[in-house]
Protein backbone atom coordinates (compact mmCIF):
# COMPACT_ATOMS: atom_id res chain seq x y z
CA UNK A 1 115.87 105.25 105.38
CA UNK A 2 112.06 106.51 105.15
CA UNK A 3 110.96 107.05 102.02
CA UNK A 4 107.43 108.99 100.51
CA UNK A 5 106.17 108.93 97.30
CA UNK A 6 103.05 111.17 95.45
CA UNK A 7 101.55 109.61 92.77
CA UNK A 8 99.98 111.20 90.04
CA UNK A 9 99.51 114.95 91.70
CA UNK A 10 96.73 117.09 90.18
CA UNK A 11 98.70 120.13 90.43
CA UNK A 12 101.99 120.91 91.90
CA UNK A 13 102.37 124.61 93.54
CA UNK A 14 105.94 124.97 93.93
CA UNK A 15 106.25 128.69 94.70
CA UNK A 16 110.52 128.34 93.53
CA UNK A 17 112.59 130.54 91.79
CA UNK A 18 110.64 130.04 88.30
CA UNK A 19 107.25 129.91 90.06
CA UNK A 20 106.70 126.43 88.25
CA UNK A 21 103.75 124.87 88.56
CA UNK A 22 103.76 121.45 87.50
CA UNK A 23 100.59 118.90 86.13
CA UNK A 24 100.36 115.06 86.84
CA UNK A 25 103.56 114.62 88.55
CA UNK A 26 104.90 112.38 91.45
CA UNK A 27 106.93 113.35 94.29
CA UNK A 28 109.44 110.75 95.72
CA UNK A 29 110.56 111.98 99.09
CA UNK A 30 113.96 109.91 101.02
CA UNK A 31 115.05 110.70 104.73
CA UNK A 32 113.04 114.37 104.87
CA UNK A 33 114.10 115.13 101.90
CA UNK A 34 112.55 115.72 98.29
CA UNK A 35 114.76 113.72 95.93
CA UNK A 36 112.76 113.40 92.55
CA UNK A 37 109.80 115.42 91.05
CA UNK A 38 107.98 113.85 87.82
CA UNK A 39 105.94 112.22 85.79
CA UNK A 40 105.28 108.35 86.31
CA UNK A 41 108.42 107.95 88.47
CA UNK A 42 109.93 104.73 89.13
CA UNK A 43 109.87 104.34 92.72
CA UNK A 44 108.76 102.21 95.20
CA UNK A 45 108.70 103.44 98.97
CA UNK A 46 107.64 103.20 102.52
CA UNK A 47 104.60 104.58 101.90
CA UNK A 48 102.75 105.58 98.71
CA UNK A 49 99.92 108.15 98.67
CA UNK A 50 97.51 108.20 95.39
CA UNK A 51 97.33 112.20 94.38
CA UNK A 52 95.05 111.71 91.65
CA UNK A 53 92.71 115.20 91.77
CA UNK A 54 94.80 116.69 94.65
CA UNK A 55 96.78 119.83 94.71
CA UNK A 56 99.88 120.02 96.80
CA UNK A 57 101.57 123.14 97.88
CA UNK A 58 105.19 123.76 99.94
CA UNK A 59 104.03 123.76 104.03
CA UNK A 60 103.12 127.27 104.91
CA UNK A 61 105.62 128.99 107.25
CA UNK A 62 104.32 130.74 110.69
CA UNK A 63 106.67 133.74 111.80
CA UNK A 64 105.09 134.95 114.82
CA UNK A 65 103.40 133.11 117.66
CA UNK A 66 102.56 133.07 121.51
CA UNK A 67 101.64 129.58 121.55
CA UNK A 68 100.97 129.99 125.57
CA UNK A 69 98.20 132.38 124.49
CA UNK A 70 95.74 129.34 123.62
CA UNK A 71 94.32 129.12 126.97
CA UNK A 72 93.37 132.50 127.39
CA UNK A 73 91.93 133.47 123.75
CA UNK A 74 87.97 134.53 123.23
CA UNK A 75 88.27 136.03 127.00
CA UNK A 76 85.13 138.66 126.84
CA UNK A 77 86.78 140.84 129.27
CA UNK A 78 89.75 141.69 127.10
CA UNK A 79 87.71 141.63 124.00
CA UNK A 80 87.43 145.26 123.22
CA UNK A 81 91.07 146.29 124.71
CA UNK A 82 93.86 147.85 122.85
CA UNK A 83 97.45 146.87 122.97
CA UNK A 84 98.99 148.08 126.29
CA UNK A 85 95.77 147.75 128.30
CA UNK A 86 94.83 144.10 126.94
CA UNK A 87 98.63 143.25 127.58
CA UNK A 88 98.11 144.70 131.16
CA UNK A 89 94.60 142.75 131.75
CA UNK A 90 96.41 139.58 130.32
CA UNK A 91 99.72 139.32 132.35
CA UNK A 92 97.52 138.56 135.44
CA UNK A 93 96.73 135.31 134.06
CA UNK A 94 100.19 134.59 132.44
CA UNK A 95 102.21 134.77 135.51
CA UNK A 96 100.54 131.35 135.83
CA UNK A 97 101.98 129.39 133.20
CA UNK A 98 103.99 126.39 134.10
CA UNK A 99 105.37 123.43 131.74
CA UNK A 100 102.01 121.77 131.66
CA UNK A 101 100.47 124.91 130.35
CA UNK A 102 102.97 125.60 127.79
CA UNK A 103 103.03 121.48 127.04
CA UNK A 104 99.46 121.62 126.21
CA UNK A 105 98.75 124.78 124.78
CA UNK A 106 101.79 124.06 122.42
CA UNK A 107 100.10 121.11 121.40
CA UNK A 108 96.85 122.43 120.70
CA UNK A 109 97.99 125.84 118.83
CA UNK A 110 100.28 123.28 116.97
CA UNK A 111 97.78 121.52 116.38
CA UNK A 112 95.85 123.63 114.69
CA UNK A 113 98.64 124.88 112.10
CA UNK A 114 99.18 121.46 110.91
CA UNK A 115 96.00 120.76 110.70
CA UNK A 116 95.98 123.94 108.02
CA UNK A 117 98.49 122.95 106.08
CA UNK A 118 101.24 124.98 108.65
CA UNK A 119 104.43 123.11 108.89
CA UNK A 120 106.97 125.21 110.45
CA UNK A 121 106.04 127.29 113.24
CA UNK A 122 108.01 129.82 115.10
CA UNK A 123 107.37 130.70 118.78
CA UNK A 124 107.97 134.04 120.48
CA UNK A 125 107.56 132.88 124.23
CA UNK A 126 109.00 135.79 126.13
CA UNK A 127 106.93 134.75 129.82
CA UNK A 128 109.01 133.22 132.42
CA UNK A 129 107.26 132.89 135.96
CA UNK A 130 109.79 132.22 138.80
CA UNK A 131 109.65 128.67 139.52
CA UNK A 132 108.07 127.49 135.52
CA UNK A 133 110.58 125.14 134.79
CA UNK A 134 111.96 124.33 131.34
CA UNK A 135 109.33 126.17 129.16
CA UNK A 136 111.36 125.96 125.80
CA UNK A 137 112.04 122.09 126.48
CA UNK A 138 108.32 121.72 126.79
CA UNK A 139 107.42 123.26 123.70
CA UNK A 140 109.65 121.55 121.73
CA UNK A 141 108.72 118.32 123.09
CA UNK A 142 105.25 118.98 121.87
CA UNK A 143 106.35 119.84 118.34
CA UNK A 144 108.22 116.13 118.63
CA UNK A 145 104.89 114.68 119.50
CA UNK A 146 102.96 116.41 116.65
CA UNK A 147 105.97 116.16 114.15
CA UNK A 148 105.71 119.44 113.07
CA UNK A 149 109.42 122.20 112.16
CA UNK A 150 109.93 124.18 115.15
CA UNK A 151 111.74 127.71 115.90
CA UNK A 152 111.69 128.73 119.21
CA UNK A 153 112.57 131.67 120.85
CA UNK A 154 114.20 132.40 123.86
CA UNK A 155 112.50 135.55 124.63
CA UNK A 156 112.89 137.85 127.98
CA UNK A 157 111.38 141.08 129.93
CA UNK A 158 113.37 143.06 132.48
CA UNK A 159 111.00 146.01 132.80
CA UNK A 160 108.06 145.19 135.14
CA UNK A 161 105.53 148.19 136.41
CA UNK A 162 108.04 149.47 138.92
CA UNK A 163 110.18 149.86 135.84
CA UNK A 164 107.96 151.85 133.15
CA UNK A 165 106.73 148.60 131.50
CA UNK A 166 103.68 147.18 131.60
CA UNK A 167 104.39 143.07 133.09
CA UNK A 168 104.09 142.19 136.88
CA UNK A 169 107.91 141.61 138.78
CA UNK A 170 107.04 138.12 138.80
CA UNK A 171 107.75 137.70 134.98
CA UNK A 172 110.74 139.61 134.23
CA UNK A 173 114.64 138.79 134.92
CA UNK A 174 117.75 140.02 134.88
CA UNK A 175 119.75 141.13 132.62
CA UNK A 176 122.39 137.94 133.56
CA UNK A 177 119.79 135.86 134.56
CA UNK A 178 118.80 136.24 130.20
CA UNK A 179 121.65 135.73 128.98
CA UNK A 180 122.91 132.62 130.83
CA UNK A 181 119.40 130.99 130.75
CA UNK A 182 119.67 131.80 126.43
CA UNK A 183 123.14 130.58 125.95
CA UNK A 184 121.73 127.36 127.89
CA UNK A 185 118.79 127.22 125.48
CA UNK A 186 120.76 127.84 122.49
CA UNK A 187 123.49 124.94 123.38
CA UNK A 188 120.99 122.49 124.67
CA UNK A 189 118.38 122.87 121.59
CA UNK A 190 119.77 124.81 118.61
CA UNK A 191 120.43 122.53 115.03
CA UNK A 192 121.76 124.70 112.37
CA UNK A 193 122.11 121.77 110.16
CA UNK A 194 119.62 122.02 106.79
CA UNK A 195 116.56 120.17 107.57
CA UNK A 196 116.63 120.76 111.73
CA UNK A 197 113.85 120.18 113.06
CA UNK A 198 114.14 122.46 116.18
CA UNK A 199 116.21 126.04 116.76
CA UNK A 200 116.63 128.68 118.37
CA UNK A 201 116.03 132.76 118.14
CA UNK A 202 116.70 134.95 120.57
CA UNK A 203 113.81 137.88 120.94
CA UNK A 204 113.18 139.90 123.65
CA UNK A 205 109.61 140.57 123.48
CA UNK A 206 109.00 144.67 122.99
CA UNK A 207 111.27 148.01 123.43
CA UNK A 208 108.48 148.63 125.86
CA UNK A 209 109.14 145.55 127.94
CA UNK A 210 113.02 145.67 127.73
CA UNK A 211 116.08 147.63 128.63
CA UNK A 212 118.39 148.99 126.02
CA UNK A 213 121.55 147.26 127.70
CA UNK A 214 118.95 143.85 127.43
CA UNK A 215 118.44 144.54 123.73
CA UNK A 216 122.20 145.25 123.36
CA UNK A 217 123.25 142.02 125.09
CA UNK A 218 121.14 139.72 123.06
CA UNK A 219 122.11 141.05 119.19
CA UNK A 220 125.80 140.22 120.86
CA UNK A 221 124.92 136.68 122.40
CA UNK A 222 122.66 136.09 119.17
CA UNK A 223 125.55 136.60 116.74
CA UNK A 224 128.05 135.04 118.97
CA UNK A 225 126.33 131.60 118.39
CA UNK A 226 124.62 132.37 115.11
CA UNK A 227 120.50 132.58 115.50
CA UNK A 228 118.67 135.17 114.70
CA UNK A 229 116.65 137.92 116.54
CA UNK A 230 113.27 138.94 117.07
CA UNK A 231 110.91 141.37 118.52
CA UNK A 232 107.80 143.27 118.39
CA UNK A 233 108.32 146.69 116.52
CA UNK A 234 106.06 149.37 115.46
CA UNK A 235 102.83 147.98 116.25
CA UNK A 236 100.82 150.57 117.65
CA UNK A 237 100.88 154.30 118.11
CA UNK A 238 100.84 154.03 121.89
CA UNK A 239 104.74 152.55 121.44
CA UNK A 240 105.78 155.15 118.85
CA UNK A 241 104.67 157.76 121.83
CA UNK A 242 105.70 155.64 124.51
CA UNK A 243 109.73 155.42 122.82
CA UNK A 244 109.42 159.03 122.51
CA UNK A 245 108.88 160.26 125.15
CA UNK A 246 111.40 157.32 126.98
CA UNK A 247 114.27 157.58 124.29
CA UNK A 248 113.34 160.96 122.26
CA UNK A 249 113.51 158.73 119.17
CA UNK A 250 110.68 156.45 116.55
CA UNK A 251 111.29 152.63 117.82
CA UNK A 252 113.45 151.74 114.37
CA UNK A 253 115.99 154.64 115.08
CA UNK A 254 115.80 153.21 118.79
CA UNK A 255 116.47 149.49 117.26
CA UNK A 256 119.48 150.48 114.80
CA UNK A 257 121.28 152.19 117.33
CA UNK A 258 121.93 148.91 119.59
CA UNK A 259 122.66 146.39 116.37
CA UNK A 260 119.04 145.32 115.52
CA UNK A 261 118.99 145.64 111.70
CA UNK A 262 120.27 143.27 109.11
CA UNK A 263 119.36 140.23 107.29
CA UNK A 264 118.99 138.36 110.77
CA UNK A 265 116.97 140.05 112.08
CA UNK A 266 113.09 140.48 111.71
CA UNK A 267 110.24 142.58 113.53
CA UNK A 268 106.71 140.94 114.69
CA UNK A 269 103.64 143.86 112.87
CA UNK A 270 105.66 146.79 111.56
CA UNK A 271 102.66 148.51 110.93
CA UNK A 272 103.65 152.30 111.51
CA UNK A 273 106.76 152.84 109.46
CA UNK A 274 107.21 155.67 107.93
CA UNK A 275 108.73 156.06 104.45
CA UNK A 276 112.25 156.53 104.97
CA UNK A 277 112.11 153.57 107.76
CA UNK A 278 110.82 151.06 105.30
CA UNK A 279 113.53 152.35 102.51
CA UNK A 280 115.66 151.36 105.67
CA UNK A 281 114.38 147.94 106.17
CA UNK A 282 114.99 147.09 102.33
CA UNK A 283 118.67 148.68 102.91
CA UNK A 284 119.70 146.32 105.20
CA UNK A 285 117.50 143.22 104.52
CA UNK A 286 115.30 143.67 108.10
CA UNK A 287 112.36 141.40 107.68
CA UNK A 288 108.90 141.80 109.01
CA UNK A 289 106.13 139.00 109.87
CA UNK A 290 102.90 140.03 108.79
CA UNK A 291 100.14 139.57 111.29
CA UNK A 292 96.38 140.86 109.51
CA UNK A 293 93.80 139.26 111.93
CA UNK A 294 95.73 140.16 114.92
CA UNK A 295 96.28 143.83 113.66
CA UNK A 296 92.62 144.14 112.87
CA UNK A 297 91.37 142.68 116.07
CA UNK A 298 93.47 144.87 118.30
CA UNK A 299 92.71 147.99 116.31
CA UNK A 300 96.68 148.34 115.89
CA UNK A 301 96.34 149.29 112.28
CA UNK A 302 96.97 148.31 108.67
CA UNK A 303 100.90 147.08 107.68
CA UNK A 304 101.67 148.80 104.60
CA UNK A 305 102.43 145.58 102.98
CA UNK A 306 102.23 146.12 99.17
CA UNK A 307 104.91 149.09 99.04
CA UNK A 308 107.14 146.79 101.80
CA UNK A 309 107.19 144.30 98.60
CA UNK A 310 107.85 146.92 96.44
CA UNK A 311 110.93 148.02 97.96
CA UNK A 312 112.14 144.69 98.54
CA UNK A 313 111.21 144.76 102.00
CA UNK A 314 111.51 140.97 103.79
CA UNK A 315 107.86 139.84 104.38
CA UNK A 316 106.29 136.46 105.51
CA UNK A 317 103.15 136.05 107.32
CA UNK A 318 102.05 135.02 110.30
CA UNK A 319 99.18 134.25 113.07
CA UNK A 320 100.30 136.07 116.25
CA UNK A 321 99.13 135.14 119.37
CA UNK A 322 96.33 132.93 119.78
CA UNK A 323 94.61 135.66 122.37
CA UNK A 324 95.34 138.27 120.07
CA UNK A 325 93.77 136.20 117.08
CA UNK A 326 91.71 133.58 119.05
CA UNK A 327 92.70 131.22 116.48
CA UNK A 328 95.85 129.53 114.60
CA UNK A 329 95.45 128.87 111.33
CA UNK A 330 97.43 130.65 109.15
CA UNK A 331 95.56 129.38 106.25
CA UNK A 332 92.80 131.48 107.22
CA UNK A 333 95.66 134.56 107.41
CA UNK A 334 96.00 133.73 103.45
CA UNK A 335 92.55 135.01 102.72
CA UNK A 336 92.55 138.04 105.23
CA UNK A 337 96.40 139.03 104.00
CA UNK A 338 94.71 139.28 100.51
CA UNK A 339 91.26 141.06 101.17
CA UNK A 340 92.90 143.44 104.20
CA UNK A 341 94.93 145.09 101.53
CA UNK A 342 92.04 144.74 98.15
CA UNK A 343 90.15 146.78 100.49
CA UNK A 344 93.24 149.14 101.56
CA UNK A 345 95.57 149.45 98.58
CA UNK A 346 93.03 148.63 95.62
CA UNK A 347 95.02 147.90 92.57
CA UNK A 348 98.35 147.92 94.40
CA UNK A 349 97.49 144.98 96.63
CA UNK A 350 99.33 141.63 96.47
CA UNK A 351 97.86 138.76 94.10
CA UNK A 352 96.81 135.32 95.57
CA UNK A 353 99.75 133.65 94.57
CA UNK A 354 102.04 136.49 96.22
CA UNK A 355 100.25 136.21 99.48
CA UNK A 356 100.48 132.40 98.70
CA UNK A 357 104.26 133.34 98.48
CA UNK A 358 104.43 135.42 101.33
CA UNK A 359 103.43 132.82 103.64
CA UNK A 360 106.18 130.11 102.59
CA UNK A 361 109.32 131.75 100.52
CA UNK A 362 108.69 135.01 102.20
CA UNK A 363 108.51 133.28 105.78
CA UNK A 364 110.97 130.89 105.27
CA UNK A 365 113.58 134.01 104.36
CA UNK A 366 112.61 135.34 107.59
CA UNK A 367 114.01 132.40 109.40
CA UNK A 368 117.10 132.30 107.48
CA UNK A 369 115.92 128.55 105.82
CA UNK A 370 116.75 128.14 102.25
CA UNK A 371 115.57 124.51 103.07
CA UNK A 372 111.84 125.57 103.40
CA UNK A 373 109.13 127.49 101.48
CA UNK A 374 109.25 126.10 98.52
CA UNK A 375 109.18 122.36 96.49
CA UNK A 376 112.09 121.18 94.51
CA UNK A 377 114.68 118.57 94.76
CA UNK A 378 116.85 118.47 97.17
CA UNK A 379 114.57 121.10 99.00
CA UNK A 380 113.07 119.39 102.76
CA UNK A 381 109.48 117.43 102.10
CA UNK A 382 107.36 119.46 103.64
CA UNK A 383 103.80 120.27 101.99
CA UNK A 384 100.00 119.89 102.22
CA UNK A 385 97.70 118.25 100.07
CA UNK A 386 94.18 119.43 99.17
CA UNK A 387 91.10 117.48 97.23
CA UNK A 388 90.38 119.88 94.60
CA UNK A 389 87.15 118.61 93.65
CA UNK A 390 86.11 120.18 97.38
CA UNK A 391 82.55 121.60 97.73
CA UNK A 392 84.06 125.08 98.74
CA UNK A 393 86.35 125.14 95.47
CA UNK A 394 83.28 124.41 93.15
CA UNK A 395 83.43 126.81 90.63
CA UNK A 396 86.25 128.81 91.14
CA UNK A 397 88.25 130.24 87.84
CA UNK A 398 91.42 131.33 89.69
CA UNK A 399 94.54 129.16 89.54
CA UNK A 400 95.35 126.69 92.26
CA UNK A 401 97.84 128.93 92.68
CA UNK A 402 96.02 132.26 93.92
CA UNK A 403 92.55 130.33 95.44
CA UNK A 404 93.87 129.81 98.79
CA UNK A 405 94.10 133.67 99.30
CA UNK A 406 91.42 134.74 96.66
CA UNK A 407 88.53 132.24 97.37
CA UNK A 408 89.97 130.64 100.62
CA UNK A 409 89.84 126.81 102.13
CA UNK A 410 87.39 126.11 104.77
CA UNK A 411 88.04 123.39 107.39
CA UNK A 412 91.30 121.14 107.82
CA UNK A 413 93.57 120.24 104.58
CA UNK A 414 93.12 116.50 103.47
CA UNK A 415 96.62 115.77 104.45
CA UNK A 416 99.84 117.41 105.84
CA UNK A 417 103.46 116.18 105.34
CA UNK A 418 106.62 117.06 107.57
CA UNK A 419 110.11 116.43 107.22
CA UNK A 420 108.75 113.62 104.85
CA UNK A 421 106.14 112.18 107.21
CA UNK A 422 102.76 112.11 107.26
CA UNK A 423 101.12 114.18 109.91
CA UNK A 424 97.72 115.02 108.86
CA UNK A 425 96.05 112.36 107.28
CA UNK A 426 92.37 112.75 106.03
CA UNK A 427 92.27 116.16 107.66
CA UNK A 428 92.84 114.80 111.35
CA UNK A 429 96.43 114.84 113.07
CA UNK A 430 98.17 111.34 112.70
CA UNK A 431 101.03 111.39 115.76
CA UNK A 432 98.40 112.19 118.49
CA UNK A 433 94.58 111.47 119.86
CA UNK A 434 92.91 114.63 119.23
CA UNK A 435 90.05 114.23 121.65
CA UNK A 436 92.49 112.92 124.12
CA UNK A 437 94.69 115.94 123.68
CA UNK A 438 91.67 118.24 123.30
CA UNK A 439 90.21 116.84 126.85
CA UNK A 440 93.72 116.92 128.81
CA UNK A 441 94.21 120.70 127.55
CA UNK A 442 90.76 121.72 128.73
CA UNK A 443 91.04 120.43 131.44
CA UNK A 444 94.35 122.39 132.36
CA UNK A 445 92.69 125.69 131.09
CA UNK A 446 90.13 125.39 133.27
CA UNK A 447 92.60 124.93 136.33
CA UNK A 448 95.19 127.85 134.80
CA UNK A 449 92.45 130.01 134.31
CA UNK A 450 90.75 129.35 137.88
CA UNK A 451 94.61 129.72 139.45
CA UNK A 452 94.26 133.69 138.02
C-alpha cells in the first residue's frame, strides 16, 4: 500500500458539490486514493509533504489533444492559415509519424500538462500512416513513464482527397480496417474500473474527414463495449458550408441522425451553434471541450460558452493540438477561457472559479469520471500544489479560488500529484530526465521534420 499525506495546507480548492473550500487542513492519500481530509490528522505515511503556505487544487482535466502535433507547432509557414488549408499544409508532414514520433511527442506534450498542474489528459490521435505500428500502445506507454491519467482515442479517417476530404490516401483506412483495429485497442487497453489509469474513446476525427457509414459504425462499436465518442464539430464556417453542400444539413442535424448525441458523447470547439442546437445539446446531455487559444489562433471563432452554461450545456476545457496552440498548458487556457469571454460576453462571462470549474468537474463529466475533478474522500488523489506567497500572486485580492483564471500562474506549479504519487516535484517532472527527454525529442523532430 502507498500512502501520501499533506500537512497543514494553506488552502484547499475542492471545486465538489458544496464548492468547499477548506483552511489548514491535511490530506492523507492510500493506494490512489483520497481517504481523509482535516485538520491535524493522525497519520503517518510513505511520504509526507509540509503544505504550510501552499494552495492545492483537484488536477485540471484536458479534453482535447493531438499530442503528435508537438513536433510540428510554431511552423511559420502555416502560421497565418485557416482550418482546412493549415490541415491541408500539415498532413504532408503527418503522414510521417511513426511510434518514435508519437513516443516522444507524447512525452513532451505530457510533459508539459503535468508540469501545469494537468493530470488527466485525453488524446484525439486520428493519424495512422501505413506501416506506424502500435501508435496508441506508444502513447500510453509514455503516460506510464510520466505517471500522468490517460484517455486515448482510437480515432480514424476514410476520406482522403480522392474522396472530398482534405488528408493524403496514405492516412486513411477502411471502414473494416477501423473497426477491427478499435475493438483491438479497446480490449487490449480499456480499464473501466474507478481510478484507471488508461482508456479508451473512440472518435473519428471530423464529418469532413469521415464517411457517414464510418460515423455510424463507431457510435455502434463504442456502445457495444462501453467508451465514449468523440469528434470535431462545428468549428469553423468552412464545415458548416462544406456539410451543406455534402449532406444538405448543419453538422449537429448531420451528427443526430447516425446516433451521436447523448451523455457519451462530446464534440472538440462547438463554436457555431446556433440557438436551437445548443437547447439540443442540454436536451440530451452532449458535452463540448472548450478550446480558446486554439479558436483564437486559427481565426475559427468565439464558443458561446456562457449561455452553453446557462442551459446546462456539458463544458470542460481543453488545449487542442499543440500546432494549433503551439503550446500545452492548460493552465494558461484558465486565464484565456476567462478574459476571451470578459471581452466577448461582458457581465455574462464565467467567474474565475467557474472557469476554475470548467477545467476539472466540467472536464471530468466529459469523460464520464465521477472519480476526477474534484477533492473529497474517497474521490482519486490527484491535485497540484502552488506556493502562494509567489512573486506573480503578490497582491492579488481575488480568492485562491478564481486567481488562476482572473490573475493567472506563470511558470510550472511547485508540485503535481497523480493517482497519489508525486510527479512534479519543485516544479520539474519527477519520473523522467527532462533534458534527456527534451534532447532525444529534438532530436527526432529534426529527423521527422527533414523526412517531410
Amino acid at each position: 500500500m502507498s500512502t501520501l499525506l499533506l500537512k497543514n495546507i494553506d488552502t484547499l480548492v475542492t471545486c465538489d458539490e458544496g464548492d468547499r473550500i477548506l483552511r489548514h487542513v491535511d490530506l492523507y492519500c492510500e493506494d490512489g486514493f483520497i481517504r481523509a481530509i482535516g485538520p491535524a490528522l493522525a497519520r503517518q505515511a510513505d511520504l509526507t509533504l509540509d503544505a504550510t503556505n501552499l494552495w492545492c487544487y483537484p488536477g485540471l482535466v484536458n479534453t482535447h489533444h493531438h499530442l503528435y502535433q508537438v513536433f510540428s507547432r510554431n511552423l511559420p509557414q502555416v502560421q497565418n492559415l485557416e482550418l482546412f488549408d493549415w490541415l491541408t499544409a500539415l498532413y504532408e508532414i503527418w503522414k510521417g509519424l511513426d511510434t518514435s514520433v508519437v513516443r516522444l511527442s507524447s512525452l513532451t506534450g505530457m510533459g508539459e500538462l503535468l508540469k501545469h498542474g494537468c493530470t488527466t489528459c485525453f488524446d484525439h490521435h486520428y493519424v495512422f500512416p501505413q506501416g506506424c505500428g502500435d501508435l496508441i500502445g506508444a502513447q500510453f506507454a509514455a503516460a506510464e513513464e510520466l505517471g500522468i491519467r490517460m484517455v486515448a482515442s482510437r480515432g480514424s479517417m476514410d476520406l482522403s482527397r480522392k474522396d472530398g476530404g482534405l488528408p493524403p490516401d496514405s492516412v486513411v483506412q477502411t471502414v473494416d480496417e477501423i473497426m477491427r483495429d478499435s475493438a483491438r485497442v479497446i480490449e487490449t487497453y480499456h480499464d473501466p474500473r474507478p481510478g484507471s489509469m488508461r482508456q479508451v474513446a473512440l472518435a473519428p476525427c471530423s464529418p469532413f474527414s469521415v464517411s457517414a457509414e464510418l460515423l455510424r459504425q463507431s457510435a455502434l462499436l463504442a456502445r457495444q463495449y462501453g467508451v465514449r465518442l468523440h469528434t470535431h464539430l462545428c468549428e469553423t464556417q468552412d464545415e458548416e458550408q462544406y456539410m451543406l453542400s455534402h449532406h444538405g444539413v448543419r453538422p449537429l442535424e448531420f451528427m443526430a441522425s447516425l446516433g451521436w448525441t447523448g451523455p457519451d458523447v462530446w464534440y472538440a470547439h462547438g463554436i457555431h451553434f446556433n440557438d436551437e442546437e445548443l437547447r439540443e445539446l442540454a436536451r440530451t446531455g452532449t458535452g463540448v471541450a472548450h478550446c480558446p487559444i486554439s479558436n483564437m489562433k486559427l481565426s475559427s471563432g468565439v464558443a458561446r460558452i456562457p449561455e452553453m452554461l446557462k442551459l446546462g450545456v456539458p463544458v470542460g476545457l481543453a488545449v487542442d493540438g499543440s500546432a494549433s496552440n503551439d503550446g500545452s498548458s492548460l493552465m494558461e487556457e484558465l486565464r484565456v477561457c476567462y478574459l476571451l469571454h470578459r471581452l466577448h460576453s461582458s457581465k455574462d462571462a464565467p467567474s474565475g472559479y467557474q472557469v476554475l470549474k470548467m477545467a476539472t468537474r466540467g472536464s471530468a463529466r466529459l469523460l464520464g469520471r465521477s472519480d476526477i475533478g474534484s477533492l473529497a474522500i474517497g474521490k482519486c488523489a490527484d491535485f497540484f500544489l502552488v506556493d502562494s506567497r509567489r512573486l506573480e500572486l503578490v497582491g492579488g485580492a481575488c480568492s485562491p479560488a478564481d486567481v488562476l483564471a482572473t490573475v493567472g500562474l506563470r511558470g510550472s506549479v511547485d508540485h503535481t500529484v497523480v493517482n497519489g504519487k508525486l510527479v512534479v516535484r519543485d516544479g520539474a517532472l519527477v519520473n523522467v530526465e527532462e533534458a534527456r527527454v527534451a534532447a532525444q525529442a529534438r532530436a527526432c523532430w529534426k529527423t521527422y521534420l527533414e523526412k517531410s
